[in-house]
Protein backbone atom coordinates (compact mmCIF):
# COMPACT_ATOMS: atom_id res chain seq x y z
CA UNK A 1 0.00 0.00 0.00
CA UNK A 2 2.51 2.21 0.71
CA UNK A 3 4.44 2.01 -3.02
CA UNK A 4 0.70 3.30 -3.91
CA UNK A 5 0.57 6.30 -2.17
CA UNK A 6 4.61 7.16 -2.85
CA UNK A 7 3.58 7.08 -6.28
CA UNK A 8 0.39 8.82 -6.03
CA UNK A 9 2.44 11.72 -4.30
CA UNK A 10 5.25 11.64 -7.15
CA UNK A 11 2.77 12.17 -9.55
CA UNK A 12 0.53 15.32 -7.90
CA UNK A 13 4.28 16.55 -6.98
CA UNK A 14 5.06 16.35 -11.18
CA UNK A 15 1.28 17.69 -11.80
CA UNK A 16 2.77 20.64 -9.42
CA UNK A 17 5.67 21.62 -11.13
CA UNK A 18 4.47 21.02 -14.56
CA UNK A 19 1.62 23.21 -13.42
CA UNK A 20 4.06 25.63 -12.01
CA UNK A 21 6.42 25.49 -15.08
CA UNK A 22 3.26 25.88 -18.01
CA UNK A 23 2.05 29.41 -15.78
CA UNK A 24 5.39 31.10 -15.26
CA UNK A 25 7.62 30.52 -18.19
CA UNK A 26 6.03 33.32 -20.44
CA UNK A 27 6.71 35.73 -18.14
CA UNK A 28 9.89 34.44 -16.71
CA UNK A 29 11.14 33.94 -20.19
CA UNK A 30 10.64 38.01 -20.87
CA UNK A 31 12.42 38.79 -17.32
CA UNK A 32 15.31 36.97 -18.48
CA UNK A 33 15.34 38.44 -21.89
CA UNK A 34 15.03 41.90 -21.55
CA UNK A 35 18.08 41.76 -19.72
CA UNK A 36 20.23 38.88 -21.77
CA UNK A 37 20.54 40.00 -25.43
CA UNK A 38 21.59 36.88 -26.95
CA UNK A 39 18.30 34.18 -27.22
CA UNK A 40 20.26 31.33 -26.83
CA UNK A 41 21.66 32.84 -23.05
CA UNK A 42 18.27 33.38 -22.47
CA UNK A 43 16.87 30.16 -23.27
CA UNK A 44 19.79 28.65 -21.43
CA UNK A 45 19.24 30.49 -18.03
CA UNK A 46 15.28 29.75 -18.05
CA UNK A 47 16.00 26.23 -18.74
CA UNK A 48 18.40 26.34 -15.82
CA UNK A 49 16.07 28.00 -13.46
CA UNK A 50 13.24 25.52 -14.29
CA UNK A 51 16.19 22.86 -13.64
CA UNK A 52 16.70 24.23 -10.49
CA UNK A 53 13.34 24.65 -9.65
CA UNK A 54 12.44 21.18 -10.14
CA UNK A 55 15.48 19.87 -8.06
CA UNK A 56 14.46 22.08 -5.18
CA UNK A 57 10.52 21.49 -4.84
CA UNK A 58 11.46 17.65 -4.51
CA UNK A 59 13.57 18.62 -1.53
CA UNK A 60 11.17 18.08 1.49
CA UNK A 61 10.81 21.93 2.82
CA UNK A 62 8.56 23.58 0.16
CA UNK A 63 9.31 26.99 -1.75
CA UNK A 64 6.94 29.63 0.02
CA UNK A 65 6.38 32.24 -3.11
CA UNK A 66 7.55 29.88 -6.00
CA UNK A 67 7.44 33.26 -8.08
CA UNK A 68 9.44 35.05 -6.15
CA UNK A 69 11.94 32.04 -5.88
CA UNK A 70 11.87 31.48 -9.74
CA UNK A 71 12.54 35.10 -10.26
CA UNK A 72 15.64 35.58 -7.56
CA UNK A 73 17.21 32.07 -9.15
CA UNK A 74 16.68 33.80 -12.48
CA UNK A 75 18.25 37.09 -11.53
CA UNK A 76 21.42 35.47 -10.15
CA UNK A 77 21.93 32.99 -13.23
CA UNK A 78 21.61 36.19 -15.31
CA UNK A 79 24.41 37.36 -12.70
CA UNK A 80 26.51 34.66 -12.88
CA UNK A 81 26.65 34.50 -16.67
CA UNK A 82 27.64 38.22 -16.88
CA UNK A 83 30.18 37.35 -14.23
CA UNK A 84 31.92 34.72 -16.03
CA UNK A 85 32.25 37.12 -19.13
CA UNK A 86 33.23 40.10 -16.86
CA UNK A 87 36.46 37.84 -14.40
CA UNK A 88 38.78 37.39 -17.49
CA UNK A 89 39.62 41.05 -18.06
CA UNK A 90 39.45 41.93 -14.61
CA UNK A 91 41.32 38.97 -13.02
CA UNK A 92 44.70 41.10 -13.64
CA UNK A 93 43.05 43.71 -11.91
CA UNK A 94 41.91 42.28 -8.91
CA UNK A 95 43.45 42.84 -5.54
CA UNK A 96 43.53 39.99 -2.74
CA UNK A 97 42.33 42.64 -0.22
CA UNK A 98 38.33 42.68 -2.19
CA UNK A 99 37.65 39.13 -1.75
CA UNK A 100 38.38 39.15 2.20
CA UNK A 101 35.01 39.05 3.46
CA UNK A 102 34.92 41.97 5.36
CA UNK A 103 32.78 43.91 3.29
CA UNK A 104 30.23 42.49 1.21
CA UNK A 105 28.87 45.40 -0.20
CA UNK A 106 30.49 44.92 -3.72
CA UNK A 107 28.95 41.45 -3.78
CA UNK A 108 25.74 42.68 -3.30
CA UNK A 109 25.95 45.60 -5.93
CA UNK A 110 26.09 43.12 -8.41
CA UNK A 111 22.65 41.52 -8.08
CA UNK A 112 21.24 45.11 -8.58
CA UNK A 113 20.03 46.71 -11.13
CA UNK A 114 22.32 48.49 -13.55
CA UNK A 115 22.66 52.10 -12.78
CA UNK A 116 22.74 52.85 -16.66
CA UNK A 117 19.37 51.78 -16.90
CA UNK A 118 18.19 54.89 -16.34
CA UNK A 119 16.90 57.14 -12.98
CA UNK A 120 14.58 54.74 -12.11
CA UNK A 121 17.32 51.36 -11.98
CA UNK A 122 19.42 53.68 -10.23
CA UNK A 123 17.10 54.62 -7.51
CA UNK A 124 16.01 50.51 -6.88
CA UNK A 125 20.14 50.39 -6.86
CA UNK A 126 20.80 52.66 -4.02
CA UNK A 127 17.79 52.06 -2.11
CA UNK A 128 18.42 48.16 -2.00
CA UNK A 129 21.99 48.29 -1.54
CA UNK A 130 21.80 50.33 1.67
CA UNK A 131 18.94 47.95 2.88
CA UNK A 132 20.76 44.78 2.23
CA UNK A 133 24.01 45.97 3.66
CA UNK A 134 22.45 47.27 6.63
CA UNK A 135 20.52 43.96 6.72
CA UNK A 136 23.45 42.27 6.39
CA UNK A 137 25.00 43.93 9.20
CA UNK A 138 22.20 43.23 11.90
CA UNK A 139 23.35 39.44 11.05
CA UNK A 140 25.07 37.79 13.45
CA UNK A 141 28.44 37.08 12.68
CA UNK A 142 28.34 33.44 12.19
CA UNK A 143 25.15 34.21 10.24
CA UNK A 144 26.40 36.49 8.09
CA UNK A 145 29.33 34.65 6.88
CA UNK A 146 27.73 31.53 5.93
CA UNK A 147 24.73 33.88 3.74
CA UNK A 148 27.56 35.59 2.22
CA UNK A 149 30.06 32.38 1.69
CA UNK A 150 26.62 30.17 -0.15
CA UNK A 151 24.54 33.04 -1.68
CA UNK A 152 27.36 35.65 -3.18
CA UNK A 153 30.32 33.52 -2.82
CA UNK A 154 29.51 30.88 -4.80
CA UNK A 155 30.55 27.96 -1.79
CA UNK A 156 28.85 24.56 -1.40
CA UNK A 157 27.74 24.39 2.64
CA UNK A 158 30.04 21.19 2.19
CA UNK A 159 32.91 23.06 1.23
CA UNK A 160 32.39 25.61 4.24
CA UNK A 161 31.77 22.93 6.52
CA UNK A 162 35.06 20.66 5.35
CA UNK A 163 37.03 24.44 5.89
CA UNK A 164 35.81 25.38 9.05
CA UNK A 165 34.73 21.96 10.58
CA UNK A 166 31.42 22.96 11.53
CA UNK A 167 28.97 20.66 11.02
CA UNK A 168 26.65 21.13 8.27
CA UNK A 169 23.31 21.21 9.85
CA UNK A 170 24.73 24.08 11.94
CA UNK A 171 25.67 25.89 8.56
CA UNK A 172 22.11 24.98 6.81
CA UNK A 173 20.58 26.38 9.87
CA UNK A 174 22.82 29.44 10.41
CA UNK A 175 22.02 30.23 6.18
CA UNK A 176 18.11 29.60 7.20
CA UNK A 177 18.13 32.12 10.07
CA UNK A 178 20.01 34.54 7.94
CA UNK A 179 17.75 34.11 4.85
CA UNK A 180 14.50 34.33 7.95
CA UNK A 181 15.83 37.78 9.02
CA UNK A 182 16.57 38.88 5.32
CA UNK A 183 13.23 38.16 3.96
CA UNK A 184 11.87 40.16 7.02
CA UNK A 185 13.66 43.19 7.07
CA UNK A 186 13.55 43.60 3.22
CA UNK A 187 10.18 42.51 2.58
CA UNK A 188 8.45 45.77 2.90
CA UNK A 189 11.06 47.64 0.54
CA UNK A 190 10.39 44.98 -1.95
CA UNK A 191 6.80 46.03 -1.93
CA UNK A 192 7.15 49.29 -1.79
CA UNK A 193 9.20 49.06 -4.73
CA UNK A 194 7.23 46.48 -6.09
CA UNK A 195 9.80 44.70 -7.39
CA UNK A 196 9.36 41.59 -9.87
């Protein structure tokens, strides 16, 4: 009986995402290309982020605001793609000193809008830069530096946990009370902005 039900779940889970996938990807899909020029990028990220999307509703805590979530994943893929382009030139460039840690406010200006894009993008720019950093900063330490190492650093919670021998439920749940406090304190500048 049990195989049953197992199987009756995997398939109103697929229903779900299908469901999910069918009612977001037009508008997704124009999110992510009025800000990636080439199609094929473009096509590339939303297949990613539906990827992505799939792999984390299976996990067993659900996505609160799946269009909220679809559009963040989207924003950093879109991030990460122009990031990849961006580190050859400036690799030369780079100094030791920016990637220390201590002041993540660089990381965080680059999952914000341009500030070419016109009085508008720049005025979302400032206004959420000085609310994540000071966000950031009511973190507690240990908080703070696990957010920053997964979210804008790129680093697996395995990774961090092999480096600083903490265990990794005490990182997933340190990233968990960041992300708690985040959402929070940034929730009503996201409406007020209304942002997508």
């Amino acid at each position: 009986m049990q195989p049953i039900s197992t199987s009756q779940a995997m398939s109103d889970q697929d229903r779900e995402i299908t469901a999910t996938v069918l009612r977001e990807r037009s508008r997704l899909g124009g999110f992510i290309r009025r800000r990636v020029a080439d199609a094929g990028e473009a096509e590339d990220i939303l297949q990613e982020v539906f990827y992505e999307f799939v792999q984390a509703y299976r996990l067993p805590e659900p996505i609160e605001q799946v269009s909220a979530w679809l559009f963040r994943v989207a924003r950093n893929r879109i991030i990460d793609r122009f990031r990849k382009k961006k580190e050859e030139p400036l690799a030369e460039a780079s100094d030791a000193d920016d990637y220390d840690g201590a002041d993540s406010a660089w990381r965080l200006d680059l999952v914000l809008p341009a500030s070419a894009d016109g009085p508008e993008a720049a005025y979302v720019r400032a206004t959420l830069l000085e609310a994540l950093q000071a966000a950031l900063n009511e973190l507690p330490e240990a908080q703070r530096e696990v957010f920053i190492a997964h979210e804008l650093d790129g680093k697996s919670f395995k990774e961090m946990a092999a480096a600083s021998g903490t265990s990794l439920n005490t990182l997933l749940a340190r990233k968990r009370y960041a992300v708690l406090h985040l959402r929070e304190r940034l929730q009503a500048i996201y409406d007020e902005l209304e942002m997508e």
